[in-house]
Protein backbone atom coordinates (compact mmCIF):
# COMPACT_ATOMS: atom_id res chain seq x y z
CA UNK A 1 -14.84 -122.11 178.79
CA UNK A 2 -13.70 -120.85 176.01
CA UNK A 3 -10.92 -123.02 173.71
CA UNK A 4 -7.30 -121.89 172.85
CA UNK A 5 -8.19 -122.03 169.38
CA UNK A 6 -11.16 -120.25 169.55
CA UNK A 7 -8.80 -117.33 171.48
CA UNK A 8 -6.94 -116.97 169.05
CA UNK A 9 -9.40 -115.27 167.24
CA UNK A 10 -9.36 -112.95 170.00
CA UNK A 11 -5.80 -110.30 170.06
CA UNK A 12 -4.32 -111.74 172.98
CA UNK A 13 -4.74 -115.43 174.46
CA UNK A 14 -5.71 -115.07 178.12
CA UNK A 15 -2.60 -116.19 179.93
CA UNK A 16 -4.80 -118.30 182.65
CA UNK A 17 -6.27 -120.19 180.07
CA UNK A 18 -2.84 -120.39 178.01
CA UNK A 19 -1.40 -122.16 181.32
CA UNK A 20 -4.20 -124.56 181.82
CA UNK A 21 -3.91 -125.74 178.32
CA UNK A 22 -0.10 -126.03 178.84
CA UNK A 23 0.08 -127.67 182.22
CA UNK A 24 -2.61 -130.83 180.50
CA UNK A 25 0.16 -131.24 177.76
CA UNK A 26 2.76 -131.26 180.17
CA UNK A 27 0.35 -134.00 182.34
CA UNK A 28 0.50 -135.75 179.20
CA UNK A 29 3.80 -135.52 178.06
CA UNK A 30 4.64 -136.87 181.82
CA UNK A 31 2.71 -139.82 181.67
CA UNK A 32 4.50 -141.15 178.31
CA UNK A 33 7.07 -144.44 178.46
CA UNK A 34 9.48 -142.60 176.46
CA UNK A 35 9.95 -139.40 174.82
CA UNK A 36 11.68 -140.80 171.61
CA UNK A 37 9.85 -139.91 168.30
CA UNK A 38 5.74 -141.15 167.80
CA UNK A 39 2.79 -140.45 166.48
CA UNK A 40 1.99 -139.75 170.07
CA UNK A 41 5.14 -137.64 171.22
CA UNK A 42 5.18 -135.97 168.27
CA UNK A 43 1.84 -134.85 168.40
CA UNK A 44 2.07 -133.59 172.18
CA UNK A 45 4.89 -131.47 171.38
CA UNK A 46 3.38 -129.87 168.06
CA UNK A 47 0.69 -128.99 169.95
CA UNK A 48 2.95 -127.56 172.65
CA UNK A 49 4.63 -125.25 170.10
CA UNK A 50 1.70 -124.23 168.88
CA UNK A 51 0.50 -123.11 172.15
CA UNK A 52 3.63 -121.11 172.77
CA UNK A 53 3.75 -118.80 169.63
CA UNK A 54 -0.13 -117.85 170.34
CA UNK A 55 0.34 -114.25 171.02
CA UNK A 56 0.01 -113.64 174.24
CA UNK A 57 1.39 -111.13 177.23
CA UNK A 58 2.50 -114.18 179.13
CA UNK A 59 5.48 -113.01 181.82
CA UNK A 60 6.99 -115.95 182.88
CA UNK A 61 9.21 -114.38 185.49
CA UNK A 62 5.23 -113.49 187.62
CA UNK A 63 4.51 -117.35 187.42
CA UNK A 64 3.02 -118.81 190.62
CA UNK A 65 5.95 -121.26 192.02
CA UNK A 66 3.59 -124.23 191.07
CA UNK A 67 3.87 -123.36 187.68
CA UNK A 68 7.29 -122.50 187.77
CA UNK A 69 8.37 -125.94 189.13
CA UNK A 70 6.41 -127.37 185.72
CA UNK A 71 7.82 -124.93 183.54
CA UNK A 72 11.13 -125.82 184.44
CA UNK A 73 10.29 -129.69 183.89
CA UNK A 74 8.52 -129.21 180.63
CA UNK A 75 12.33 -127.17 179.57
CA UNK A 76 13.98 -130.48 180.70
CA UNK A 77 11.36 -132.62 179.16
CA UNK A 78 11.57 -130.84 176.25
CA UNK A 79 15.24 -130.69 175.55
CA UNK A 80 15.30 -134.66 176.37
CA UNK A 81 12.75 -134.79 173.47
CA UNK A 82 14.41 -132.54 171.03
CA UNK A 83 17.99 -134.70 171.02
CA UNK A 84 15.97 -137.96 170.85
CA UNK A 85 14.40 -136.95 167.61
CA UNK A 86 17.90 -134.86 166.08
CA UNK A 87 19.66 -138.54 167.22
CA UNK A 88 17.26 -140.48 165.19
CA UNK A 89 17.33 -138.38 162.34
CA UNK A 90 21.24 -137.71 162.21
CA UNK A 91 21.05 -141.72 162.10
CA UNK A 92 18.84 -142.15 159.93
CA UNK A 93 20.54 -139.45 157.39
CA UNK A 94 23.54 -141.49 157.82
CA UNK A 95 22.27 -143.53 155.20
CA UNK A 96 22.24 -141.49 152.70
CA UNK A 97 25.61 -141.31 150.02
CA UNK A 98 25.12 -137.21 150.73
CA UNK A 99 23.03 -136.95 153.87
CA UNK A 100 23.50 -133.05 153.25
CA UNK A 101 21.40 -133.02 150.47
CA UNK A 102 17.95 -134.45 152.27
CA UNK A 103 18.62 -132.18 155.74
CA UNK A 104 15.25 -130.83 154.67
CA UNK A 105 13.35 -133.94 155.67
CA UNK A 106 14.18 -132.91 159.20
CA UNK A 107 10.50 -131.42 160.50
CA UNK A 108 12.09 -128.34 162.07
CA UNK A 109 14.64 -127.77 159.22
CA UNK A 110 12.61 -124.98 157.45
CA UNK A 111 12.55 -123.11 161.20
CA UNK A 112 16.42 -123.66 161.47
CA UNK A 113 16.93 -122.04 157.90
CA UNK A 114 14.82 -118.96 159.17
CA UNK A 115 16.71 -118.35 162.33
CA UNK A 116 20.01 -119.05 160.55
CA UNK A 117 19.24 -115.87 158.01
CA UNK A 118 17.78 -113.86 161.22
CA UNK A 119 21.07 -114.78 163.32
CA UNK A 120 23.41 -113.67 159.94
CA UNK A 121 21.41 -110.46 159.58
CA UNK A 122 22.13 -109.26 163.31
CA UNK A 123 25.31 -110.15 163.00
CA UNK A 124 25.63 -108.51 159.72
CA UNK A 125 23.68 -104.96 160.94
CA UNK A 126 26.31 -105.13 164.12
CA UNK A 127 29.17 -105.37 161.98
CA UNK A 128 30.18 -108.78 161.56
CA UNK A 129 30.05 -110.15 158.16
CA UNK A 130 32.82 -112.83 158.10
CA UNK A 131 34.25 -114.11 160.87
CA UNK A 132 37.46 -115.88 160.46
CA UNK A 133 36.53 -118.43 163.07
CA UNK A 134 33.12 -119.50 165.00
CA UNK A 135 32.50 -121.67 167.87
CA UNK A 136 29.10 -123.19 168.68
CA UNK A 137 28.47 -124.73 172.01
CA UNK A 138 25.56 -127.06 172.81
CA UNK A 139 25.99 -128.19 168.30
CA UNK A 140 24.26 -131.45 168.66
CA UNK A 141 23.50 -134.30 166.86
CA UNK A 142 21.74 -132.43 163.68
CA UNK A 143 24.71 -128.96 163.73
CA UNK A 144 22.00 -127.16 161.82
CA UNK A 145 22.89 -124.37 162.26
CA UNK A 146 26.47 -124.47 161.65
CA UNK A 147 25.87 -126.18 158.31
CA UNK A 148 23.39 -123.18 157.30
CA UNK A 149 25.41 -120.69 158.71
CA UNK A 150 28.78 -122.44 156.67
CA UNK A 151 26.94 -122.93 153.32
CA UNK A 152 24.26 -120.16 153.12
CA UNK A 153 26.20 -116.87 155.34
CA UNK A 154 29.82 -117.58 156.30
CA UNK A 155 31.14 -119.56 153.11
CA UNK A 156 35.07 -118.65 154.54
CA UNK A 157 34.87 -119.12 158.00
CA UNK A 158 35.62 -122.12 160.32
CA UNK A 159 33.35 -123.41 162.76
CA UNK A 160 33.98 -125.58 165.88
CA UNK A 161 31.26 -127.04 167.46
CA UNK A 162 31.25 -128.22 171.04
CA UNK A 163 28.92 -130.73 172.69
CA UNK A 164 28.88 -132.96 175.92
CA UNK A 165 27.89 -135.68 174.00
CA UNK A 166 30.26 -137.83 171.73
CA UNK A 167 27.67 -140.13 170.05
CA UNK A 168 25.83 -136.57 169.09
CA UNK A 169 29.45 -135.44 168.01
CA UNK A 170 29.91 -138.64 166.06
CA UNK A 171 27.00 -138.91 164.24
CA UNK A 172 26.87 -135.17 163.16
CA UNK A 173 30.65 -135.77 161.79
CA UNK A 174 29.74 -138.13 159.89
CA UNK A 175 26.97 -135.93 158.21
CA UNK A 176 29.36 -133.32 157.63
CA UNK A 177 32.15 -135.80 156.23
CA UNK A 178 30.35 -136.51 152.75
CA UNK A 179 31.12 -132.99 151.93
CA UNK A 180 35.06 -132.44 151.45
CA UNK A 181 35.31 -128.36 151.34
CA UNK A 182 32.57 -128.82 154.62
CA UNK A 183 34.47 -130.88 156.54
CA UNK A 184 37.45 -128.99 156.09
CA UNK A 185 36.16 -125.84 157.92
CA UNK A 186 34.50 -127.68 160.65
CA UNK A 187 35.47 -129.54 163.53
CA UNK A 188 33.80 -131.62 166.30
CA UNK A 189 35.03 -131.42 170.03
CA UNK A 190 33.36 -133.31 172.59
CA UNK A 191 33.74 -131.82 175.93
CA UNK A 192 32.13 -129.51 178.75
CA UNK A 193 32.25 -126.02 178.25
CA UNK A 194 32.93 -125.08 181.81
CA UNK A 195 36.01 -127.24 181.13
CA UNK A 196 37.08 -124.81 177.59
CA UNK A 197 39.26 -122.34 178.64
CA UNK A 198 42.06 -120.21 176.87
CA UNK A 199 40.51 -122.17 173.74
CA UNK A 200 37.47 -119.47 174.08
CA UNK A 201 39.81 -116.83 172.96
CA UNK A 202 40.59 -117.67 169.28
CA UNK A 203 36.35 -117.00 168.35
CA UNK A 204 35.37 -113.87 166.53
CA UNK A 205 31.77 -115.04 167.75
CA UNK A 206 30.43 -117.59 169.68
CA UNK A 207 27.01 -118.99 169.45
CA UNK A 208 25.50 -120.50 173.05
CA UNK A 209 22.58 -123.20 171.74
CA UNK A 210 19.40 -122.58 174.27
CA UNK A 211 19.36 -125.67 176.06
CA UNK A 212 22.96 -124.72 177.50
CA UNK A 213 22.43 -124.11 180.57
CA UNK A 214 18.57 -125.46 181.28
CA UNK A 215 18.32 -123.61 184.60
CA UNK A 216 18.80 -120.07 185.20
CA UNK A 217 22.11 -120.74 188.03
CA UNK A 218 23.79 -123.14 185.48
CA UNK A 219 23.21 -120.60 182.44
CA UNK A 220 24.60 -117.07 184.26
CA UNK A 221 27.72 -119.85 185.57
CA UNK A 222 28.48 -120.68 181.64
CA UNK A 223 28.21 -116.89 180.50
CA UNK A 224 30.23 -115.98 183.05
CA UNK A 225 33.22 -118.53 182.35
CA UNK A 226 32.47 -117.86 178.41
CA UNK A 227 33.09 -114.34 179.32
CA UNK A 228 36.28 -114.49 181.13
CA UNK A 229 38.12 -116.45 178.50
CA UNK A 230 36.81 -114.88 175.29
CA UNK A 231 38.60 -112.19 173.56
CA UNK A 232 37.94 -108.56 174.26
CA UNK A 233 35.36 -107.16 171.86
CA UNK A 234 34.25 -110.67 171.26
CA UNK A 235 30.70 -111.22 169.95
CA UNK A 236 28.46 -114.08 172.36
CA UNK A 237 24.64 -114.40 170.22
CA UNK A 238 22.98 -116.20 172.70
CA UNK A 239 19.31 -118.04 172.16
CA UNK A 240 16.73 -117.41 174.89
CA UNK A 241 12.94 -117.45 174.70
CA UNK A 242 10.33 -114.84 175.35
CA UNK A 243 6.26 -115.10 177.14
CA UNK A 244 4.96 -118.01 176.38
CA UNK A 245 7.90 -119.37 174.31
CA UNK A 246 9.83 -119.77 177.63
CA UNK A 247 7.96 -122.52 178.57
CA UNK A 248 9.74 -124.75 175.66
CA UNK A 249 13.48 -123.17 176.21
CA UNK A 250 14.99 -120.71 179.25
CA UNK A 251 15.16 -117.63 179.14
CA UNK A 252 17.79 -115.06 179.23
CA UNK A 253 17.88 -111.64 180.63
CA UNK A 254 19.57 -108.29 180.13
CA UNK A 255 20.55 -108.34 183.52
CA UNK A 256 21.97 -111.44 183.46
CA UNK A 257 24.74 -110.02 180.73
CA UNK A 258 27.05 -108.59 183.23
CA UNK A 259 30.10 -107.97 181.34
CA UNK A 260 28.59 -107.54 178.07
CA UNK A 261 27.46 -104.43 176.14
CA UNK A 262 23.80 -105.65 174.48
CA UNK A 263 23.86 -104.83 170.84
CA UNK A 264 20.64 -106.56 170.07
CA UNK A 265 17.90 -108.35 171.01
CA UNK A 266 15.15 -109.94 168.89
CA UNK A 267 12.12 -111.41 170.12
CA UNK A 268 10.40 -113.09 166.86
CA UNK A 269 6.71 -113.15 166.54
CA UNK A 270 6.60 -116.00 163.87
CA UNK A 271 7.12 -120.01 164.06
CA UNK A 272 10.82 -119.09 164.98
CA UNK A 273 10.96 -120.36 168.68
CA UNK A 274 14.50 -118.53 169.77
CA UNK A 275 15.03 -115.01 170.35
CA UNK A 276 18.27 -113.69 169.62
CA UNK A 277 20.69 -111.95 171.89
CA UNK A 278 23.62 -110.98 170.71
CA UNK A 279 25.89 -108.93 173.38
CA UNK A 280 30.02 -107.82 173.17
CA UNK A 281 32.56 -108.42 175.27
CA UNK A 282 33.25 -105.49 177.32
CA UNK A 283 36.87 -104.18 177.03
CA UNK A 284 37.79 -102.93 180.62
């Protein structure tokens, strides 16, 4: 049998040999005592990424229900993995006099920086330049992309970012507190977003992180209640995943935007993982 690598010489990787391929990482990745970052964690999931940006005509939504059942874990497994390592190196940034000044040493920071600038640009084409305020739900321990977005694309406008977790809010506050001007435009609120109500109404645009939601039920529950309390004409740029990238992230739908008129979608081609969504709220 032919390799992966050797595939991708080929136009298209064959999506039965794409799965195979996957489903041994995910055997792997299963097997481990703990998915905080290694030599051998990291190197399981690199390879996993890799896999999923091989071009391929992958359709996740004609996966046999075998598959689907590891898909979904791998989404879970992966997301578990993703805030271990952001954790560690919010922490470890923590020791720096002006952590904001090494957020490059962060391996995915360079992929962050290139989805920031794609998010700013569809924004920017669908009429948004700068927004006066900005929420973004599922921020994190490492709030990326709210510190690109702040300092690179919206230099005026205030951000608040919401996450479940409070050590994740903690330690990302404390990132953003070495920088005055920074720290004045954004804030840190640790709660569910199912339980954000009214509150939803005050965004220009509001930016639902891809591991919101890790299941298609609890994602179309979240854009529903982010629809009925955001303002009318309101601007929701939701991350989702396309082929073979949905194995690492779910994936969102057009018909899963009830409510919302689609202004964009963008399914990326390069090392970005995310595609880009970015609907309106529909004024009845």
């Amino acid at each position: 049998m032919a390799s992966v690598e050797q595939s991708i010489c080929e136009s298209l990787v064959p999506s039965e040999l794409l799965i195979a391929r996957i489903m041994q990482i995910h055997a792997s990745i299963c097997k481990l005592e703990s998915l905080s970052p290694s030599k051998q964690v990291n190197s399981l999931f690199t390879q996993l990424v890799k896999l999923c940006t091989l071009p391929s005509s992958i359709d996740i939504r004609f996966l046999p229900p075998d598959v689907q059942l590891m898909r979904n874990s791998l989404i879970t497994l992966c997301g578990h993995s993703e805030g271990l390592l952001e954790l560690e190196f919010s922490s470890f940034l923590t020791n720096f006099p002006q952590p904001l000044q090494h957020l490059n040493l962060f391996p995915y920071y360079g992929n962050y920086v290139k989805l920031a600038s794609l998010e700013y640009r569809i924004l920017y084409e669908n009429g948004v330049v700068q927004p006066k305020k900005v929420a973004f739900v599922g921020s994190g321990p490492m709030p990326l992309t709210s510190i690109i977005m702040a300092t690179h694309h919206m230099k005026s406008t205030y951000f608040d970012n919401f996450d479940i977790d409070e050590a994740a809010n903690d330690v990302a506050h404390q990132i953003i507190a070495s920088d005055a001007e920074l720290e004045s435009r954004m804030k840190f609120k640790t709660c569910d977003v199912m339980e954000v109500a009214e509150k939803l109404g005050e965004y220009d645009v509001i930016f639902l992180a891809a591991l919101v939601g890790m299941n298609k039920e609890e994602k179309m529950k979240i854009l529903g209640h982010i629809r009925k309390y955001m303002k009318d004409g309101g601007i929701l740029l939701v991350r989702s995943a396309n082929g073979a990238r949905g194995f690492l992230y779910p994936v969102v739908d057009e018909d899963d935007l009830l409510g919302f008129e689609v202004l964009s979608i963008f399914h990326p081609t390069n090392d970005v993982i995310n595609s880009v969504v970015l609907v309106r709220k529909s004024i009845l």
